[in-house]
Protein backbone atom coordinates (compact mmCIF):
# COMPACT_ATOMS: atom_id res chain seq x y z
CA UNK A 1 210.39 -15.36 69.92
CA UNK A 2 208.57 -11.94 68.46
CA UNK A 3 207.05 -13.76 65.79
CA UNK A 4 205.18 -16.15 68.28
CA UNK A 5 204.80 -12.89 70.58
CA UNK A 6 202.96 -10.92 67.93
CA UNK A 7 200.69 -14.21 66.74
CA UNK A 8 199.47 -14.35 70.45
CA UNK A 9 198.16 -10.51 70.78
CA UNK A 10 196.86 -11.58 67.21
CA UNK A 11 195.25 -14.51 69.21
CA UNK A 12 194.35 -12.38 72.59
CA UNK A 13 191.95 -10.27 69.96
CA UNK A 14 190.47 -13.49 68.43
CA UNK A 15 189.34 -14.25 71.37
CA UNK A 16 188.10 -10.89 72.91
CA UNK A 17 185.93 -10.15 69.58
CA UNK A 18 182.62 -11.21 69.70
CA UNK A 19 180.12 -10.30 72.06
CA UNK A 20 179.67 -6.90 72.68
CA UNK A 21 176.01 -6.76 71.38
CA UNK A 22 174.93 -8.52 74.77
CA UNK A 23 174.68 -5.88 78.08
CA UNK A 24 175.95 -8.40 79.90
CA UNK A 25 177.63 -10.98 78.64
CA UNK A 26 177.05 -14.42 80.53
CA UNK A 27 179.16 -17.21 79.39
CA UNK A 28 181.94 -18.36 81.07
CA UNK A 29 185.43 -17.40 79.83
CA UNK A 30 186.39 -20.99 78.11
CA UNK A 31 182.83 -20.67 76.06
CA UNK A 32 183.72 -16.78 75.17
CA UNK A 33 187.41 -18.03 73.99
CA UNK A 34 185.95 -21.20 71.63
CA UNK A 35 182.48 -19.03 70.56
CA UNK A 36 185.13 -15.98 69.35
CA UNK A 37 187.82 -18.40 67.55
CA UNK A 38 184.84 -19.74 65.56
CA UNK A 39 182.74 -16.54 64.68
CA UNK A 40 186.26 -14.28 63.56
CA UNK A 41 187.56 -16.95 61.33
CA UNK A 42 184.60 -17.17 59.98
CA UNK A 43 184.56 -13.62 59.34
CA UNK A 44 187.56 -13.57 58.19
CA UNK A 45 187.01 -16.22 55.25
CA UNK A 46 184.45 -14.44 53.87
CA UNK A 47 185.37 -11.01 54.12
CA UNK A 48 189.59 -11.82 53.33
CA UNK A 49 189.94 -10.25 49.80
CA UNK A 50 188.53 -7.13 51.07
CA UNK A 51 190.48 -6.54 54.56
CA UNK A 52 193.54 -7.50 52.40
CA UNK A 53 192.35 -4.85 49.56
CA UNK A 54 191.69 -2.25 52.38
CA UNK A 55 193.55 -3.31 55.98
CA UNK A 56 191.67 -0.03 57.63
CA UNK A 57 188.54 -1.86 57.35
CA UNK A 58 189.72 -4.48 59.33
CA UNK A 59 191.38 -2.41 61.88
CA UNK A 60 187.20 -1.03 62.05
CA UNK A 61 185.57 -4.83 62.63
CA UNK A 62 188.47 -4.90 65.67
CA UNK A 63 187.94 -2.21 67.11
CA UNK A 64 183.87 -2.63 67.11
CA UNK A 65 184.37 -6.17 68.04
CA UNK A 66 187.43 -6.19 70.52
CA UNK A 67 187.24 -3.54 73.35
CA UNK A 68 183.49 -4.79 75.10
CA UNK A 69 185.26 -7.38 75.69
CA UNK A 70 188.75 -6.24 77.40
CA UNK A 71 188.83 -4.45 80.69
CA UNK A 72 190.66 -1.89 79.76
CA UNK A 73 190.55 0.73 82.26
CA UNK A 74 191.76 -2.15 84.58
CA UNK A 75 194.40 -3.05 82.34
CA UNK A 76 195.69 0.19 81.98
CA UNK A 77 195.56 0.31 86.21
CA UNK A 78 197.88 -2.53 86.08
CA UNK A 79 200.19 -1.17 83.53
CA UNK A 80 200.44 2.15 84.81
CA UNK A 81 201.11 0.24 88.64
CA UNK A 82 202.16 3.41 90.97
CA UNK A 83 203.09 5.53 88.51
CA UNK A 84 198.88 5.58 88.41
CA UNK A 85 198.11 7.21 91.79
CA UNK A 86 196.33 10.46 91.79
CA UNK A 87 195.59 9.60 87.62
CA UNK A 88 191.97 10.97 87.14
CA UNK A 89 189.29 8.85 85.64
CA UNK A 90 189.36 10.99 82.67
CA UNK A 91 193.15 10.92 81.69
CA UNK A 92 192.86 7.34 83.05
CA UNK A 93 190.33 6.83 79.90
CA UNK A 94 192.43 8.49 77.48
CA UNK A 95 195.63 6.43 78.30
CA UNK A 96 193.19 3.19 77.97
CA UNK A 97 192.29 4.54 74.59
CA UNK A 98 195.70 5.06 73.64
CA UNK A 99 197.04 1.66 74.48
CA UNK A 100 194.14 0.09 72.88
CA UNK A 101 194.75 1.73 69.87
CA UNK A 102 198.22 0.77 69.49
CA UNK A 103 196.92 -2.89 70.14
CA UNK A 104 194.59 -2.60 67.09
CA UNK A 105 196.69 -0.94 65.03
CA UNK A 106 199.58 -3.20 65.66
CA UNK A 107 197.93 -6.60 65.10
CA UNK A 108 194.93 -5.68 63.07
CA UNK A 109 196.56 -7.09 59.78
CA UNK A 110 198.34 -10.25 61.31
CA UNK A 111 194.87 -11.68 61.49
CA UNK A 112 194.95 -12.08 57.81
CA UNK A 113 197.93 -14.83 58.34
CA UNK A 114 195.16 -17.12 60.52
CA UNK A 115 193.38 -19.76 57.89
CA UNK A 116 191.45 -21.82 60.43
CA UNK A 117 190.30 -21.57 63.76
CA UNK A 118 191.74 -25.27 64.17
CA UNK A 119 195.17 -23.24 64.89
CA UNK A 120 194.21 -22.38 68.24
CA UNK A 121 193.56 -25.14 70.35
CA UNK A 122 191.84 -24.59 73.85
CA UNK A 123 193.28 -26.57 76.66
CA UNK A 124 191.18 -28.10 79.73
CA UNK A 125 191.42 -25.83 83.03
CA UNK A 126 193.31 -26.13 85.60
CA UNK A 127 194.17 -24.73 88.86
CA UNK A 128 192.62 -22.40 91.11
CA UNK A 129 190.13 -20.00 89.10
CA UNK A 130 187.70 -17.51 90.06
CA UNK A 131 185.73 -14.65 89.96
CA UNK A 132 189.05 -12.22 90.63
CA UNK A 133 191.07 -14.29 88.26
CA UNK A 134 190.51 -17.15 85.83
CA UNK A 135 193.12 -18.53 83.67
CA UNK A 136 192.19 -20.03 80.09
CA UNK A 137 194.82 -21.96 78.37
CA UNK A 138 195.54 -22.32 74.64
CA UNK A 139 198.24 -23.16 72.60
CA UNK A 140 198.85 -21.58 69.03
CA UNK A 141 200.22 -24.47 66.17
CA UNK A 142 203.19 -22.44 64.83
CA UNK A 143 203.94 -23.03 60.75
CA UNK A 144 206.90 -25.31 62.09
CA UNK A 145 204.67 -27.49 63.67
CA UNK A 146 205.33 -26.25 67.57
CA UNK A 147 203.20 -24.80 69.54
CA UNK A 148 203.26 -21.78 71.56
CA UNK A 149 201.31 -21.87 74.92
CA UNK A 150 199.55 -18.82 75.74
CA UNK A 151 196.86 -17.80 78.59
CA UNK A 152 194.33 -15.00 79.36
CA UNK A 153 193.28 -13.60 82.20
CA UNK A 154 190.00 -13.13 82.99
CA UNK A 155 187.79 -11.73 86.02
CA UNK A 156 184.23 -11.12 86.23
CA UNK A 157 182.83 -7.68 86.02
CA UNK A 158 179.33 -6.01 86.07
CA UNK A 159 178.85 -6.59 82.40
CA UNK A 160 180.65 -10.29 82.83
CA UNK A 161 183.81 -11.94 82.15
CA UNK A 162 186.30 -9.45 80.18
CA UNK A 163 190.04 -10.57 79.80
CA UNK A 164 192.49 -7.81 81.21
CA UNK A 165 195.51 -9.78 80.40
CA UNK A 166 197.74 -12.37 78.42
CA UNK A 167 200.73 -14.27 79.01
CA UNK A 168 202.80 -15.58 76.21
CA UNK A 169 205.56 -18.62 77.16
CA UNK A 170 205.06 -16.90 80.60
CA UNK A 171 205.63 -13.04 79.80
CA UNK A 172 202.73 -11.06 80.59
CA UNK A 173 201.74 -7.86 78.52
CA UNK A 174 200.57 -6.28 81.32
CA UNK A 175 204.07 -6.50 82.74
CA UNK A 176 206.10 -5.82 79.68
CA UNK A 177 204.06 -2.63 79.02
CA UNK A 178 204.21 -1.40 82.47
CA UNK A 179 207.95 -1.69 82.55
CA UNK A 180 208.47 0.66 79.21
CA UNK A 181 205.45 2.94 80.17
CA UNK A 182 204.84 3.38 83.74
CA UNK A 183 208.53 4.66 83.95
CA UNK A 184 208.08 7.34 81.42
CA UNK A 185 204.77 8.15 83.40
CA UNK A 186 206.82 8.98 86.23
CA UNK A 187 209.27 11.22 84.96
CA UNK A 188 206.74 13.01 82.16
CA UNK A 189 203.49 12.72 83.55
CA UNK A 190 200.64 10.87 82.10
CA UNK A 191 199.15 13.40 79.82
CA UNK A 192 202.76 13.75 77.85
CA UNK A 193 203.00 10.12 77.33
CA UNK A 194 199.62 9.63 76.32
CA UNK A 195 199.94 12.44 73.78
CA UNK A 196 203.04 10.81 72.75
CA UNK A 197 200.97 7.20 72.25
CA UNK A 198 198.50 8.87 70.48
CA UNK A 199 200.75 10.21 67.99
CA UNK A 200 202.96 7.31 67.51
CA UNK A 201 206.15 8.59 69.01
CA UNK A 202 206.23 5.88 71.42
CA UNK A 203 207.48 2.53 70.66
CA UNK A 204 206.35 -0.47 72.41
CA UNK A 205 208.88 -3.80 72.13
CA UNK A 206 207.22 -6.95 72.15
């Protein structure tokens, strides 16, 4: 459902929004998920009236506090999937940019619907994990009383664990944006669809 769609990218920038002032960020991805839950709902409470009041402030504290901890330019490789080859690092950046932006922009103000950080719930790991991929599971408690299971990606980097991905009910983002975007790459060239990103004229389904 859209509605549980849009409250996981809500989630995916809970957890991805604390700790950009370390260099290198050494704690493990399940310890980066419950550290972030419990410092941005936190934030949250005590700053509520005033994101309400002025929502571009809170699109600000996301931005500052989200991308450190998302791969992005790896992301974007993995949306972008062939249509990518021969992309230069620079209008690689600028597409990463782009996308972010319509992440923040999208689901800056949903966070405002979260009251507690006892709605996310992280689940014990399982499976094979590591360094190139490591899974952390959560589940969201919907306002009917369901849950909605939801994972991130993770793999380590240089500057430590940054999540590149998540999967709602088992559709990744990755995926869903590559198959509305990389096509239009193809046939328009990255620089057009950026430009179109940038400027809103693209829109993204959920």
């Amino acid at each position: 459902m859209k509605t549980i769609r849009i409250a996981s990218v809500i989630s995916f920038i809970l957890l991805t929004a604390v700790a950009w002032a370390h260099a290198a960020d050494e704690r493990d991805p399940v310890t980066i998920v419950q550290d972030t839950n419990s410092h941005i709902f936190q934030t949250l409470e005590n700053r509520r009236e005033e994101f309400a009041a002025d929502p571009e402030q809170l699109r600000a504290v996301v931005r500052e506090d989200l991308l450190p901890l998302i791969d992005l330019r790896y992301s974007a490789r993995l949306i972008l999937g062939k249509a990518g080859r021969g992309v230069s690092p620079e209008q690689l950046e600028a597409f990463s940019e782009a996308m972010s932006s319509v992440l923040i922009n999208r689901y800056a103000d949903g966070l405002l619907q979260f009251r507690s950080d006892e709605q996310v719930e992280v689940l014990p790991m399982k499976g094979k994990n590591n360094e190139k991929l490591t899974r952390v599971r959560t589940r969201i408690r919907l306002e009917n009383g369901g849950f909605a299971p939801v994972d991130y990606a993770f793999r380590m980097t240089e500057e430590g664990w940054k999540a590149f991905d998540v999967t709602v009910e088992g559709i990744s983002y990755v995926i869903t944006f590559r198959n509305q975007i990389a096509p239009r790459v193809e046939t328009e060239g990255i620089d057009k669809v950026t430009a179109d990103i940038t400027a809103g004229n693209v829109r993204i389904d959920d």
